[in-house]
PDB file of N, CA and C in Angstrom:
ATOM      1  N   UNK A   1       0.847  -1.174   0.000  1.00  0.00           N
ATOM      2  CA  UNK A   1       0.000   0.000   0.000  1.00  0.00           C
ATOM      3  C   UNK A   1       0.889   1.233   0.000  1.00  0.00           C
ATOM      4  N   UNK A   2       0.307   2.258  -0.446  1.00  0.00           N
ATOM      5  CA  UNK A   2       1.225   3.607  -0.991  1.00  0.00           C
ATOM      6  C   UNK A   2       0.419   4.751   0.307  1.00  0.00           C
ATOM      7  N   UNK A   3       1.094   5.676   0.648  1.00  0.00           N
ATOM      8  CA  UNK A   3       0.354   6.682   1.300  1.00  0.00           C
ATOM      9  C   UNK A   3      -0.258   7.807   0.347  1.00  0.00           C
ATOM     10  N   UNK A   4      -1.429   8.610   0.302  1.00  0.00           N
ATOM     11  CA  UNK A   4      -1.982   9.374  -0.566  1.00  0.00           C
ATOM     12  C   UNK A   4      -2.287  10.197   0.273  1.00  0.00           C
ATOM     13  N   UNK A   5      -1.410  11.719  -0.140  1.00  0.00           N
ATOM     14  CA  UNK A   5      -2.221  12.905   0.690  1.00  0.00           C
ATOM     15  C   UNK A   5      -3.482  13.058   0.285  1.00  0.00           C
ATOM     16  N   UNK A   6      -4.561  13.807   1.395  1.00  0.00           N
ATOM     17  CA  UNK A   6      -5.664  14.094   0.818  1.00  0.00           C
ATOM     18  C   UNK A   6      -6.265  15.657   0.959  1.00  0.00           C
ATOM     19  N   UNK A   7      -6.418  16.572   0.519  1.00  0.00           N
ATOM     20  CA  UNK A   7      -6.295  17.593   0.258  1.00  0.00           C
ATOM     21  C   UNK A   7      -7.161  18.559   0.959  1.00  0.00           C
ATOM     22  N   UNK A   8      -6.998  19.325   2.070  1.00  0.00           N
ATOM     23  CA  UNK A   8      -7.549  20.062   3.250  1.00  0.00           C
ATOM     24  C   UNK A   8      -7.708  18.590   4.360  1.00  0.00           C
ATOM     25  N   UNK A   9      -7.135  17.850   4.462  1.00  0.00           N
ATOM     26  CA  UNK A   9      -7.464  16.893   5.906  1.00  0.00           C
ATOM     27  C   UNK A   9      -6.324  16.571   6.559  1.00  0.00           C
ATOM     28  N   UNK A  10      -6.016  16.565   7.359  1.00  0.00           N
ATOM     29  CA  UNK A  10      -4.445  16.481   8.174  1.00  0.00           C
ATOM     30  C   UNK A  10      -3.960  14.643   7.711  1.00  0.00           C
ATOM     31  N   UNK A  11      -5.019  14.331   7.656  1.00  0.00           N
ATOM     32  CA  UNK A  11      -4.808  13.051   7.116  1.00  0.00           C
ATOM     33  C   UNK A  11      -4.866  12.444   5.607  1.00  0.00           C
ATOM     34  N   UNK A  12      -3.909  11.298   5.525  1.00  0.00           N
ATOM     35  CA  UNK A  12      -4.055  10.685   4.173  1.00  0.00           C
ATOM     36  C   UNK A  12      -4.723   9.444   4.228  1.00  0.00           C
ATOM     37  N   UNK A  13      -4.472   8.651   3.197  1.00  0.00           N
ATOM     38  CA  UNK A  13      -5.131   7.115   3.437  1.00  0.00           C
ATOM     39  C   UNK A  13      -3.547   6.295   2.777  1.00  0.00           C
ATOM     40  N   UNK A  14      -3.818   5.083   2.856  1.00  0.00           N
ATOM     41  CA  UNK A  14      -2.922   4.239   2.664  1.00  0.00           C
ATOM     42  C   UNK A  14      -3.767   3.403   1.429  1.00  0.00           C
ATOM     43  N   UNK A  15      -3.525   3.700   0.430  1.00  0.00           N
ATOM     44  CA  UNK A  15      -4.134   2.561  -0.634  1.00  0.00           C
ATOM     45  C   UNK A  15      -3.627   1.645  -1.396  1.00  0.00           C
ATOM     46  N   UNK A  16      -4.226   0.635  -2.184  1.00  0.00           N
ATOM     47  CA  UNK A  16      -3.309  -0.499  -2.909  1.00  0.00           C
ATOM     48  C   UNK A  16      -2.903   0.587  -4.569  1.00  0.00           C
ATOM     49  N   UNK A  17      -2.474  -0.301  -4.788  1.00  0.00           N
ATOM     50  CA  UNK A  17      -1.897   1.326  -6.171  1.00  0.00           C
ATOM     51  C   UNK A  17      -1.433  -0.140  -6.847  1.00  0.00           C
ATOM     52  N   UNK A  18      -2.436  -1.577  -7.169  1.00  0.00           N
ATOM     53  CA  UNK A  18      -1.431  -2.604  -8.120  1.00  0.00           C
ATOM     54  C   UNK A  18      -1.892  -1.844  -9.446  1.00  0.00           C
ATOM     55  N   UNK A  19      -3.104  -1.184  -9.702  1.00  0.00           N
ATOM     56  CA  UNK A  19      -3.222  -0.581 -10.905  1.00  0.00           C
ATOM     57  C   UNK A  19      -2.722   0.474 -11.660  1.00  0.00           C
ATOM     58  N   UNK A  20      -1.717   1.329 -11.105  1.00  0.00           N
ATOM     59  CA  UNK A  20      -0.658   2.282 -11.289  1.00  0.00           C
ATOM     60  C   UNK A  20       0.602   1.027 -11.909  1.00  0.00           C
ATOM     61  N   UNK A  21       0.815  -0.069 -11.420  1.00  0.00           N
ATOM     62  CA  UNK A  21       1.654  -1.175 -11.458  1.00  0.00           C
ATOM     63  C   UNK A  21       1.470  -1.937 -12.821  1.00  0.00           C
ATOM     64  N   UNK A  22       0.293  -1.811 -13.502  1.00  0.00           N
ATOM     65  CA  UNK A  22      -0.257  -2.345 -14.132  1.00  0.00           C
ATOM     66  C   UNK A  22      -0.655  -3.802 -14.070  1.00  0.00           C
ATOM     67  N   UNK A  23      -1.184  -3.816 -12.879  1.00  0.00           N
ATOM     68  CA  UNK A  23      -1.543  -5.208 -12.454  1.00  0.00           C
ATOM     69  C   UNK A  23      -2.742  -5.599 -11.894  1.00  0.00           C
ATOM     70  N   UNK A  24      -3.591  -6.460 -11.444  1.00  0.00           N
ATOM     71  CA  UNK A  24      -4.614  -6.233 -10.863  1.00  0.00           C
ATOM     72  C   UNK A  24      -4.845  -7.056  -9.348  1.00  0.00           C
ATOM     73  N   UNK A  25      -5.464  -5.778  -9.071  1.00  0.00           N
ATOM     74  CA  UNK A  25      -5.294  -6.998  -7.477  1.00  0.00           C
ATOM     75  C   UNK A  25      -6.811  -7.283  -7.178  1.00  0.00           C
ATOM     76  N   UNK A  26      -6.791  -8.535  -6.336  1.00  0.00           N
ATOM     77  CA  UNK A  26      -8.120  -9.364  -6.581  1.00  0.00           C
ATOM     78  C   UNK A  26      -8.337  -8.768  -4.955  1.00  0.00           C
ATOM     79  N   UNK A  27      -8.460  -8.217  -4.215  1.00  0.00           N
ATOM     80  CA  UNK A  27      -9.046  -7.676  -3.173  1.00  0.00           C
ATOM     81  C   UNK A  27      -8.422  -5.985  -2.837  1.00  0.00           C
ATOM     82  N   UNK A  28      -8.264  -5.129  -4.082  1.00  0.00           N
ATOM     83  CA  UNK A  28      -7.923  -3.610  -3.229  1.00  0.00           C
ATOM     84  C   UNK A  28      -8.420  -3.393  -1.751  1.00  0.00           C
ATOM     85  N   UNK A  29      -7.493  -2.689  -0.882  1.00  0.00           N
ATOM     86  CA  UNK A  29      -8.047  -1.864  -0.188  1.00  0.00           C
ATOM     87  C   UNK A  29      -7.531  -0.710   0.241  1.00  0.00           C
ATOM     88  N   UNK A  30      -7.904  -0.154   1.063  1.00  0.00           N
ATOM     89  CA  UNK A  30      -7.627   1.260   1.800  1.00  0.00           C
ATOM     90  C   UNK A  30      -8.147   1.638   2.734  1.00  0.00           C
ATOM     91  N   UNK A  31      -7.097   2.449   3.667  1.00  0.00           N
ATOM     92  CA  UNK A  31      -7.815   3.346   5.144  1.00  0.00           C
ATOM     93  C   UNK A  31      -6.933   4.149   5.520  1.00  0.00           C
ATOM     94  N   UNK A  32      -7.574   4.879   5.964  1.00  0.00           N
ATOM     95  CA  UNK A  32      -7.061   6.472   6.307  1.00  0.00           C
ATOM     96  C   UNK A  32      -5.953   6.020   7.313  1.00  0.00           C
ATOM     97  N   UNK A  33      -4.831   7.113   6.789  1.00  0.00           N
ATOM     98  CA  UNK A  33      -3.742   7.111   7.562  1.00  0.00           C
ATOM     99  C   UNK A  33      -3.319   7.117   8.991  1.00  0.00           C
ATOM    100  N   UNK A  34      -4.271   7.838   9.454  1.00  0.00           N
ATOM    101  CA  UNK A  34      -3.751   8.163  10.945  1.00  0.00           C
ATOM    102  C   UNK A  34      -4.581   6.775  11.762  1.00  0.00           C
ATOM    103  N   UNK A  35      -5.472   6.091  11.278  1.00  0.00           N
ATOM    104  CA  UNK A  35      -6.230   5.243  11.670  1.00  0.00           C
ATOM    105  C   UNK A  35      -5.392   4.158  12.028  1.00  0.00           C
ATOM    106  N   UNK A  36      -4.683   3.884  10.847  1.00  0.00           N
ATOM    107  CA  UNK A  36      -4.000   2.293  10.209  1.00  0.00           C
ATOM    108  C   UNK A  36      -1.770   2.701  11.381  1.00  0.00           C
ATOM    109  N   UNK A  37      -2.158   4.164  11.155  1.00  0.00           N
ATOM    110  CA  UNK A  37      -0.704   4.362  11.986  1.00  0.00           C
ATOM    111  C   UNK A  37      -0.736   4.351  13.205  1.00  0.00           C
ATOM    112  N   UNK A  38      -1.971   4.472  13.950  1.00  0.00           N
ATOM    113  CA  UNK A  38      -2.249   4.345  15.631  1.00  0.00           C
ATOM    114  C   UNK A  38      -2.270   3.005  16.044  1.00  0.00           C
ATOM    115  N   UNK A  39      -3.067   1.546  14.877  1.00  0.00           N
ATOM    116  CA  UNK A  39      -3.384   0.542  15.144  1.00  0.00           C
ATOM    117  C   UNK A  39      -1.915   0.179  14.977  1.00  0.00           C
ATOM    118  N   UNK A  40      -1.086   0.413  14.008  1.00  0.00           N
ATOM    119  CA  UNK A  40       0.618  -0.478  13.859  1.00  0.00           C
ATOM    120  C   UNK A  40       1.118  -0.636  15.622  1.00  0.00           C
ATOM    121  N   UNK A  41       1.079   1.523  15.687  1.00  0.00           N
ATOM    122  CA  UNK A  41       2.091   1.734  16.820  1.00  0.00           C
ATOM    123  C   UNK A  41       1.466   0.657  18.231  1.00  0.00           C
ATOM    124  N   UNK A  42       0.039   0.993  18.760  1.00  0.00           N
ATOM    125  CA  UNK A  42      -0.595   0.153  19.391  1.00  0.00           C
ATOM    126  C   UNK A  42      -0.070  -1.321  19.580  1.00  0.00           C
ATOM    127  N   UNK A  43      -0.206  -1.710  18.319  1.00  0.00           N
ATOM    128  CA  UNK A  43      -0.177  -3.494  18.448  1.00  0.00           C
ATOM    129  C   UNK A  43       1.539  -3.894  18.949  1.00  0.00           C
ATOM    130  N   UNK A  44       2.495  -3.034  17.586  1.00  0.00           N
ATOM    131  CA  UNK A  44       3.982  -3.060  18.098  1.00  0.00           C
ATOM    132  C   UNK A  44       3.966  -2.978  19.388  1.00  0.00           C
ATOM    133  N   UNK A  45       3.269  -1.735  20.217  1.00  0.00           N
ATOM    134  CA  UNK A  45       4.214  -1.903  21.819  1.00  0.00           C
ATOM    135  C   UNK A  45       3.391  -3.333  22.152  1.00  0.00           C
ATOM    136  N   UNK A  46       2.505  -3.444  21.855  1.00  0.00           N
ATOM    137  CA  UNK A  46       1.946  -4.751  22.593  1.00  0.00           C
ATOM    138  C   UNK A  46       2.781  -6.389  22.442  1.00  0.00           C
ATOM    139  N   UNK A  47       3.107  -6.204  21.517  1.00  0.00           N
ATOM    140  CA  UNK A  47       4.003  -7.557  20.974  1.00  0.00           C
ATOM    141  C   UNK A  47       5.211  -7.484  21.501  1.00  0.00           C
ATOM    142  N   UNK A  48       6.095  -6.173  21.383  1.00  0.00           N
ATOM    143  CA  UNK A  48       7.230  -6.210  22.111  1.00  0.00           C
ATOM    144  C   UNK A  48       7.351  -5.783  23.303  1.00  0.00           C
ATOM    145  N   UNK A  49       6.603  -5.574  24.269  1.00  0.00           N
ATOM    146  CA  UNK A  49       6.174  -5.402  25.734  1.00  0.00           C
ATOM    147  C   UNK A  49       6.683  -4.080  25.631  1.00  0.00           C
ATOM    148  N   UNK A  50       6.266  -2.760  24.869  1.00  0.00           N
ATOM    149  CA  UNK A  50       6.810  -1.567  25.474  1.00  0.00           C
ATOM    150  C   UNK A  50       5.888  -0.591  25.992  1.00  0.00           C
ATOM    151  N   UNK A  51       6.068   0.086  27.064  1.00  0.00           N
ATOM    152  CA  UNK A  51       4.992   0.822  27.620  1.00  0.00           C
ATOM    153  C   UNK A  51       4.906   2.243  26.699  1.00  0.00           C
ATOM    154  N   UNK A  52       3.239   2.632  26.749  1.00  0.00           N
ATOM    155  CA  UNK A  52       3.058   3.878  26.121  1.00  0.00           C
ATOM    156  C   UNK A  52       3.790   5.156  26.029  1.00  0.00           C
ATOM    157  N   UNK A  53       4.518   5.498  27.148  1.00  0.00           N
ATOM    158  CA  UNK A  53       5.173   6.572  26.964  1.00  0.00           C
ATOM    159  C   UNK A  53       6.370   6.543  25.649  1.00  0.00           C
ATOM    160  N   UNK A  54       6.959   5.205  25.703  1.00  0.00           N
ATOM    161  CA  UNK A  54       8.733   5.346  24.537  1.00  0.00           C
ATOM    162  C   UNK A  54       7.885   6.005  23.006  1.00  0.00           C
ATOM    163  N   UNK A  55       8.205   6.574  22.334  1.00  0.00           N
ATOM    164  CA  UNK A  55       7.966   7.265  21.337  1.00  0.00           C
ATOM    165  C   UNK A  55       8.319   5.942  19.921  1.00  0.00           C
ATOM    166  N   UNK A  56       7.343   5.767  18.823  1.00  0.00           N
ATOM    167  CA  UNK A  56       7.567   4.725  18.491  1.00  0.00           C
ATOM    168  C   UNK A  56       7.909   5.323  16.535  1.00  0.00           C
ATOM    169  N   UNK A  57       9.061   5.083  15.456  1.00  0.00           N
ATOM    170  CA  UNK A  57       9.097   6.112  14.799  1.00  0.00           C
ATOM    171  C   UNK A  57       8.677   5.085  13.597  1.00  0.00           C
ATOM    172  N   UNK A  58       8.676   5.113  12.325  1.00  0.00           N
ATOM    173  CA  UNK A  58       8.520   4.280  11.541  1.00  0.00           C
ATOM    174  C   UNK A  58       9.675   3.391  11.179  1.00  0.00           C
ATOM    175  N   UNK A  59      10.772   4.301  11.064  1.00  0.00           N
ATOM    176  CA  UNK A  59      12.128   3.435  11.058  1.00  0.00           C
ATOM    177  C   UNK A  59      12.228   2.165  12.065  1.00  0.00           C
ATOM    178  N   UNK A  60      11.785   2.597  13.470  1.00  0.00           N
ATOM    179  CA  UNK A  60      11.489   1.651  14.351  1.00  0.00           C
ATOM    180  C   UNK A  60      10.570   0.381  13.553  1.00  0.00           C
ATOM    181  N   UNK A  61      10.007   0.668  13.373  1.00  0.00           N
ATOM    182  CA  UNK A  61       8.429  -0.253  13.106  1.00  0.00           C
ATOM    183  C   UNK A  61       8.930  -0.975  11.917  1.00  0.00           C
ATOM    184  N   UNK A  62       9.750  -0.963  10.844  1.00  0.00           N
ATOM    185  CA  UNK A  62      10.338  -1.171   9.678  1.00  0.00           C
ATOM    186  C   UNK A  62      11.621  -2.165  10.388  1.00  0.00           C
ATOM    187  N   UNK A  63      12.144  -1.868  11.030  1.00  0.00           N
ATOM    188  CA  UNK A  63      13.367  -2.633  11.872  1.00  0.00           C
ATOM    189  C   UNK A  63      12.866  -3.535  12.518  1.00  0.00           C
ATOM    190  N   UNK A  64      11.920  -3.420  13.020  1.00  0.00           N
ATOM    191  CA  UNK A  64      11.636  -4.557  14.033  1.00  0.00           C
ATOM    192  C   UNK A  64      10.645  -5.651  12.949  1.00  0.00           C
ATOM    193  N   UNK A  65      10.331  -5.579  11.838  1.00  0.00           N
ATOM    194  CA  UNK A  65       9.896  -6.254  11.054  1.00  0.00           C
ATOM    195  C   UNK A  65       8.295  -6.034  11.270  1.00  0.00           C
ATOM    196  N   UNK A  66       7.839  -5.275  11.561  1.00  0.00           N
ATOM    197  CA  UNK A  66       6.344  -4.734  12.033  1.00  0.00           C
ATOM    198  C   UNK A  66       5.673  -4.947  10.489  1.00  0.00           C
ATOM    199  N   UNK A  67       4.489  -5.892   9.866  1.00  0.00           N
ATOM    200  CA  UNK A  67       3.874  -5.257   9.243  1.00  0.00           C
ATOM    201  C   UNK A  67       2.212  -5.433   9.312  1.00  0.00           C
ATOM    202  N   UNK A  68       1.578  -5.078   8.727  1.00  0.00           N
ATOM    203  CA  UNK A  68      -0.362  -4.896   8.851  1.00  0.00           C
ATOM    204  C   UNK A  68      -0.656  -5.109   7.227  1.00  0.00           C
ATOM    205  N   UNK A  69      -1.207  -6.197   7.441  1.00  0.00           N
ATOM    206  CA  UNK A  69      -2.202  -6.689   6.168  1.00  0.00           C
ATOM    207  C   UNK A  69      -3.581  -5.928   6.448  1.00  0.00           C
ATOM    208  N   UNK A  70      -4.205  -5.795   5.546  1.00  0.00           N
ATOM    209  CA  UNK A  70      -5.575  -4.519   5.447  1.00  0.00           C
ATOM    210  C   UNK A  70      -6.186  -5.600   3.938  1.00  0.00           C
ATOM    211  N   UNK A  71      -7.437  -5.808   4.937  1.00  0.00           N
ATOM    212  CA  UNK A  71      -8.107  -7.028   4.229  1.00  0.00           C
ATOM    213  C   UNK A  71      -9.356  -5.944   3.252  1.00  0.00           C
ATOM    214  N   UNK A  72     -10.181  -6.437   2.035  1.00  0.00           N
ATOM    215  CA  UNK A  72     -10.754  -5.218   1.689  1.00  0.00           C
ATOM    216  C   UNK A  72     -11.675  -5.324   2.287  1.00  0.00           C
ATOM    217  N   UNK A  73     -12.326  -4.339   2.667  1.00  0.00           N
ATOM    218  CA  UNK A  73     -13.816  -3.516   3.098  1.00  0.00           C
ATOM    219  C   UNK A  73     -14.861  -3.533   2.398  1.00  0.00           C
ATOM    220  N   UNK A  74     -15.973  -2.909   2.543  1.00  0.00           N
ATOM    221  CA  UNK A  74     -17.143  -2.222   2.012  1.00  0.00           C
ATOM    222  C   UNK A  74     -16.892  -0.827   1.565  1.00  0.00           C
ATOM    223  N   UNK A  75     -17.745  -0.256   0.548  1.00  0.00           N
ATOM    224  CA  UNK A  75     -16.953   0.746   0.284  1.00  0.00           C
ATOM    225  C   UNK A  75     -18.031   1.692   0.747  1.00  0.00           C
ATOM    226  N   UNK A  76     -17.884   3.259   0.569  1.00  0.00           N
ATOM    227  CA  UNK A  76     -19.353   3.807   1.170  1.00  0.00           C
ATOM    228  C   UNK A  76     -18.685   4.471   2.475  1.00  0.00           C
ATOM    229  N   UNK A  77     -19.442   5.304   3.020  1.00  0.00           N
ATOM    230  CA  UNK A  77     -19.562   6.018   4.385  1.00  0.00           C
ATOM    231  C   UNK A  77     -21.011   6.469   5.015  1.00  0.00           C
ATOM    232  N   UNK A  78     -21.090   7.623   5.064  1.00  0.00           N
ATOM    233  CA  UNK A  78     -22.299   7.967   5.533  1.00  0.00           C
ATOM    234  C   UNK A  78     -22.078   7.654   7.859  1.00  0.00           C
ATOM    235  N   UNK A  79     -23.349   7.496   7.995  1.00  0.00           N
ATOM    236  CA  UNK A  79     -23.362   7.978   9.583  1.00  0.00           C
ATOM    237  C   UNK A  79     -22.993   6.712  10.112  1.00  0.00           C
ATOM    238  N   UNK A  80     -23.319   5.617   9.545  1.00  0.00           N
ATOM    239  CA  UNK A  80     -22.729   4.136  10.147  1.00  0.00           C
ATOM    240  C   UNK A  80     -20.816   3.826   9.982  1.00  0.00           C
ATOM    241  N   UNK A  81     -20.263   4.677   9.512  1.00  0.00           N
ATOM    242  CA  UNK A  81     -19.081   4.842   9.154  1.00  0.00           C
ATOM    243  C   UNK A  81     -18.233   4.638  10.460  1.00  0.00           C
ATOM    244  N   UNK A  82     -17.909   3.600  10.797  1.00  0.00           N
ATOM    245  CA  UNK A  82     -17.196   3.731  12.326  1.00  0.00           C
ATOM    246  C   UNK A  82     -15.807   4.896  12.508  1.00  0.00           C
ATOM    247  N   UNK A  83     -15.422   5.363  13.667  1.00  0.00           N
ATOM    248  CA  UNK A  83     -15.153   6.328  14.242  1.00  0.00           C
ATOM    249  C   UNK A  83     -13.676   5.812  14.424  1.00  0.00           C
ATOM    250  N   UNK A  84     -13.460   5.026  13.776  1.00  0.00           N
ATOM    251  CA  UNK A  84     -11.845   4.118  13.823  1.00  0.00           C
ATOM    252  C   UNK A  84     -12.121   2.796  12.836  1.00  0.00           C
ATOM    253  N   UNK A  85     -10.633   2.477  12.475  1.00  0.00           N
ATOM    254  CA  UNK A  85     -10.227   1.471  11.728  1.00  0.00           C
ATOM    255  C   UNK A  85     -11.132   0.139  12.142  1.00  0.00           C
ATOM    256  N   UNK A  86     -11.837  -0.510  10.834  1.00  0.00           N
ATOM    257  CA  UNK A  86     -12.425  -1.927  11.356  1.00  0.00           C
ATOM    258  C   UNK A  86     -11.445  -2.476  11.203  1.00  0.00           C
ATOM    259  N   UNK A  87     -11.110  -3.000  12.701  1.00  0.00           N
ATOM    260  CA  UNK A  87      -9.676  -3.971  12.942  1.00  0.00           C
ATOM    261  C   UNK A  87      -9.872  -5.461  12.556  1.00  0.00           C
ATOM    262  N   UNK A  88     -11.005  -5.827  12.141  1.00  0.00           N
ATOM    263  CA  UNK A  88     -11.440  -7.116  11.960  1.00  0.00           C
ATOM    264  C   UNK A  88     -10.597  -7.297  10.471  1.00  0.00           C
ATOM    265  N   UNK A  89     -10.621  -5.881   9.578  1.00  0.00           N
ATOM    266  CA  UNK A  89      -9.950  -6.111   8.403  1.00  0.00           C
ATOM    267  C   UNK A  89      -8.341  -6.162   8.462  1.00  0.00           C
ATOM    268  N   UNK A  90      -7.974  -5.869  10.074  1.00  0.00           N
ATOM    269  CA  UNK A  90      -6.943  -6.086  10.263  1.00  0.00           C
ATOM    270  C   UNK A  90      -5.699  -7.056  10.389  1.00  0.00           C
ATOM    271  N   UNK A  91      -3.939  -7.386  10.183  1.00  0.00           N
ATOM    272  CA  UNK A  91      -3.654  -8.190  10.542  1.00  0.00           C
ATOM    273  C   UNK A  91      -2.010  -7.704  11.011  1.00  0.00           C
ATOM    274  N   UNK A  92      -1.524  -7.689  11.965  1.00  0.00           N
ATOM    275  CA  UNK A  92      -0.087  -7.574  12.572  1.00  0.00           C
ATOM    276  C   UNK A  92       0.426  -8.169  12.506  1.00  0.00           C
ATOM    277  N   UNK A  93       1.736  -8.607  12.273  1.00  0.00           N
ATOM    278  CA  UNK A  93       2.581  -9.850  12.324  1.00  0.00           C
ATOM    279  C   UNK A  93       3.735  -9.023  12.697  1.00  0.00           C
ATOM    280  N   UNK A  94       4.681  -9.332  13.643  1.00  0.00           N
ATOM    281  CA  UNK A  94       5.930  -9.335  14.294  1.00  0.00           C
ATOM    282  C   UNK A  94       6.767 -10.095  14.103  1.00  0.00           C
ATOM    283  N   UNK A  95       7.744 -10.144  14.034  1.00  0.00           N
ATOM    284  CA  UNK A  95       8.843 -11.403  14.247  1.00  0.00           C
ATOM    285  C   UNK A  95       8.284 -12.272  15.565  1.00  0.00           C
ATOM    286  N   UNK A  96       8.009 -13.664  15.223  1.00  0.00           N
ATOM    287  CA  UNK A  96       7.449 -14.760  16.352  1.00  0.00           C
ATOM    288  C   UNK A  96       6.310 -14.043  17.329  1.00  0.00           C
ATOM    289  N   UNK A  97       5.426 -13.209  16.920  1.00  0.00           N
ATOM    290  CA  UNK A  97       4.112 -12.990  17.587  1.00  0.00           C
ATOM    291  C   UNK A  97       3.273 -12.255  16.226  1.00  0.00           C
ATOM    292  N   UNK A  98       1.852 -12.758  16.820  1.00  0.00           N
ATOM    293  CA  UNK A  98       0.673 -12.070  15.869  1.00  0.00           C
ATOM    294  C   UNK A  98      -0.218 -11.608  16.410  1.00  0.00           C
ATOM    295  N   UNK A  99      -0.714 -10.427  16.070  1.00  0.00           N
ATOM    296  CA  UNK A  99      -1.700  -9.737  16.654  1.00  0.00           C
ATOM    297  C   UNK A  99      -3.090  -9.087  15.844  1.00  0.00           C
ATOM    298  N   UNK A 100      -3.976  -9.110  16.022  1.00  0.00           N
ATOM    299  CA  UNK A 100      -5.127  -8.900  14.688  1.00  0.00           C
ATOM    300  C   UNK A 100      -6.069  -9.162  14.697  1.00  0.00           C
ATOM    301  N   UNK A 101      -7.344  -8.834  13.700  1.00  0.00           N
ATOM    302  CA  UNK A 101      -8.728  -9.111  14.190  1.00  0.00           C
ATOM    303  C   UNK A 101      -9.275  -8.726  15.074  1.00  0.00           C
ATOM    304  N   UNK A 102      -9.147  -7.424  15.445  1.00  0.00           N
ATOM    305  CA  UNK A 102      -9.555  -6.988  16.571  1.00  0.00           C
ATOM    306  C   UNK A 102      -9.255  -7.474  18.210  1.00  0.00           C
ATOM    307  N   UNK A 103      -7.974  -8.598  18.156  1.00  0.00           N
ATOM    308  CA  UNK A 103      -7.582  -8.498  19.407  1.00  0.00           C
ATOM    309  C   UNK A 103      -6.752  -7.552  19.950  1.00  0.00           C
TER     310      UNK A 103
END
């Protein structure tokens, strides 16, 4: 997934881009940036036992082999639009721990 600014919102989204690639991918997805970057940092301290305060950077998260599969969604918004990432579309993997699905 690629990051995409989005234009007047402090936030971007993270989307699949295989069609820029010229390729096709059999499940696109996407979710807003700051959503999908709270759930990484979250799950990382949880896997590697670190408490909330240590500051966590991406270089970090890239080193420690941190990554999040983002399964596709429904597409659409409106008022049922949850207020955070559906983590169910979520998946963490660490070096020798997994975290995901909303645990």
């Amino acid at each position: 997934m690629y990051f995409a600014r989005r234009k007047g919102y402090a936030y971007g989204d993270y989307v699949c881009r295989a069609t820029a690639r010229g390729e096709v991918c059999p499940a696109p997805a996407a979710m807003r940036s700051d959503w999908l970057e709270a759930f990484t940092v979250d799950r990382f301290r949880e896997a590697a036992g670190m408490d909330a305060e240590r500051s966590i950077s991406r270089s970090t998260l890239l080193e420690g082999g941190a990554r999040v599969t983002v399964g596709k969604g429904r597409s659409g918004g409106g008022p049922s639009r949850p207020a955070g990432p559906d983590t169910s579309r979520l998946t963490f993997t660490f070096p020798h721990a997994q975290v995901g699905h909303g645990d």
